[in-house]
Every structure is written in C-alpha cells, then in structure tokens.
Protein backbone atom coordinates (compact mmCIF):
# COMPACT_ATOMS: atom_id res chain seq x y z
CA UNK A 1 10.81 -18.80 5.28
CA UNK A 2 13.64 -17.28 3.23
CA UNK A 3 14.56 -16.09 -0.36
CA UNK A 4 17.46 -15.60 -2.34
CA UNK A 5 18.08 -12.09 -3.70
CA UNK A 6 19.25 -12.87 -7.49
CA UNK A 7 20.57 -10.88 -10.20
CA UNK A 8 20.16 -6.98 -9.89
CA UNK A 9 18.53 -7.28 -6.28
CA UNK A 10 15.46 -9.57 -7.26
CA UNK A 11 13.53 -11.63 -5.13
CA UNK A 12 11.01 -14.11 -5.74
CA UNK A 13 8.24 -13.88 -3.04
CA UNK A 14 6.60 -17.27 -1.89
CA UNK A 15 3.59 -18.28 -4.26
CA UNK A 16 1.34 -18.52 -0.98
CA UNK A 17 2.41 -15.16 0.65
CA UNK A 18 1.45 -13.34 -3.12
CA UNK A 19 -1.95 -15.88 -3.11
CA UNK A 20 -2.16 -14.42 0.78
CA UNK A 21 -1.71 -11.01 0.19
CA UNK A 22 -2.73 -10.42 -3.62
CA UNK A 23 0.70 -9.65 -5.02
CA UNK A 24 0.45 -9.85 -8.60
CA UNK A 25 2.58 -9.31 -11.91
CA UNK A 26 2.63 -5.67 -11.80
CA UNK A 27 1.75 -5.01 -8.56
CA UNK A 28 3.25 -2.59 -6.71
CA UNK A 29 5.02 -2.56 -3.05
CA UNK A 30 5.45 0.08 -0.58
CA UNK A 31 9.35 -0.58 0.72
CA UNK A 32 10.09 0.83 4.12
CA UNK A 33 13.18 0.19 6.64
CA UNK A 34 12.01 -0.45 9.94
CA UNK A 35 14.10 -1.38 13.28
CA UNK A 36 16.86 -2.85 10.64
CA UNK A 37 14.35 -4.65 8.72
CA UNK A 38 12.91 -4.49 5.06
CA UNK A 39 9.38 -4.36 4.93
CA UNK A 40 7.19 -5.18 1.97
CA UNK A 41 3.73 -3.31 1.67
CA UNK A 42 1.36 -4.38 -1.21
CA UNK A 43 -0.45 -1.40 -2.55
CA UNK A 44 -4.30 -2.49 -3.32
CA UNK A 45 -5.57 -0.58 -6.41
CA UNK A 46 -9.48 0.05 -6.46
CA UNK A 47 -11.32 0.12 -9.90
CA UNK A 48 -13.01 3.09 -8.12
CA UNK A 49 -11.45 4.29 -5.40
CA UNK A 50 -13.03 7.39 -4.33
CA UNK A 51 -15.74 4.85 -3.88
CA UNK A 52 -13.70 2.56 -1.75
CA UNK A 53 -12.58 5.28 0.39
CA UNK A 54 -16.34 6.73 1.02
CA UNK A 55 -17.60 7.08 4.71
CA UNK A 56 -13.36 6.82 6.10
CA UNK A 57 -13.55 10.92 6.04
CA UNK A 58 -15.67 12.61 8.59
CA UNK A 59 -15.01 16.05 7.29
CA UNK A 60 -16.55 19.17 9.86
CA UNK A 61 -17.74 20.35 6.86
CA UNK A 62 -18.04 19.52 3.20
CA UNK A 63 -15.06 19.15 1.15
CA UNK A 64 -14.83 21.76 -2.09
CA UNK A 65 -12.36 18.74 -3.69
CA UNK A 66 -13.60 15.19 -2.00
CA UNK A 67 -11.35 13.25 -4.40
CA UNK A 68 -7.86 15.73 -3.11
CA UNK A 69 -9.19 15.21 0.53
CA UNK A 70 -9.12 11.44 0.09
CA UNK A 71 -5.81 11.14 -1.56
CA UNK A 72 -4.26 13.27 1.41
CA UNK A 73 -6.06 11.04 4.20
CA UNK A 74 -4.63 7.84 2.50
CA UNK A 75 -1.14 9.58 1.86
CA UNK A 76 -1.07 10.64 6.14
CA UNK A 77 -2.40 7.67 6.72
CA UNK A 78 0.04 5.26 5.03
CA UNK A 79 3.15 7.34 6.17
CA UNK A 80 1.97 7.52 9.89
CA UNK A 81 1.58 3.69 9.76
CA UNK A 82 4.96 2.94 8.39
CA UNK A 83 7.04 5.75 9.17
C-alpha cells in the first residue's frame, strides 16, 4: 500500500486503515521516527478518561491527585513504547 505526499506534506491515509484504526476528521496522530521509518500513532480520546484509565494504576498507596497520576502513567507509557 502506498500514498502520495501532496501539497504542503499531506497525505491521504487509506479509507480502510482510518475505518481500521478510527482515524477521523480531527483526529490526532502521534508521529515518531523509528529505524528510518515514519510511524503514525492514532491518539484515542475518551469522553471520560479518568474512567477509562481506572484499575491500569496499582498505586502502593493512594494517590493525593488520581487524575495527575494517570496522565503521567499514560505520558511514560506512550514514550517508553515509541521511543
């Protein structure tokens, strides 16, 4: 599969790979270089996501801010995945 980078840098991605990976008007993409490659990363939004994040901490003890704590988790664990 290929694409043709247009004016200003633009791509147009696939219709099934957005359908696959829910890559919408708007949406936004994590953009990483890896081993000489480009590499695309949707970024899922939650319409609560402290909720979609509950029970992925196991804290050794209670959290003053849970909301901070999750935001940090997802932000180590996004750049140890793609770094």
């Amino acid at each position: 599969m290929s694409v043709e980078v247009g004016r200003y840098g633009r791509i147009v991605l696939p219709k099934r790979l957005r359908e696959k990976y829910g890559v919408d008007e708007g949406c936004r993409l994590i953009i990483r270089e890896r081993g000489g490659e480009i590499v695309l990363i949707p970024v899922r939004r939650y319409d609560r996501p402290t909720e979609a994040l509950f029970g992925s901490v196991k804290p050794e003890k209670p959290p003053g801010e849970p909301k901070k704590v999750a935001r940090e988790h997802v932000k180590r664990k996004l750049l140890g995945e793609f770094s």
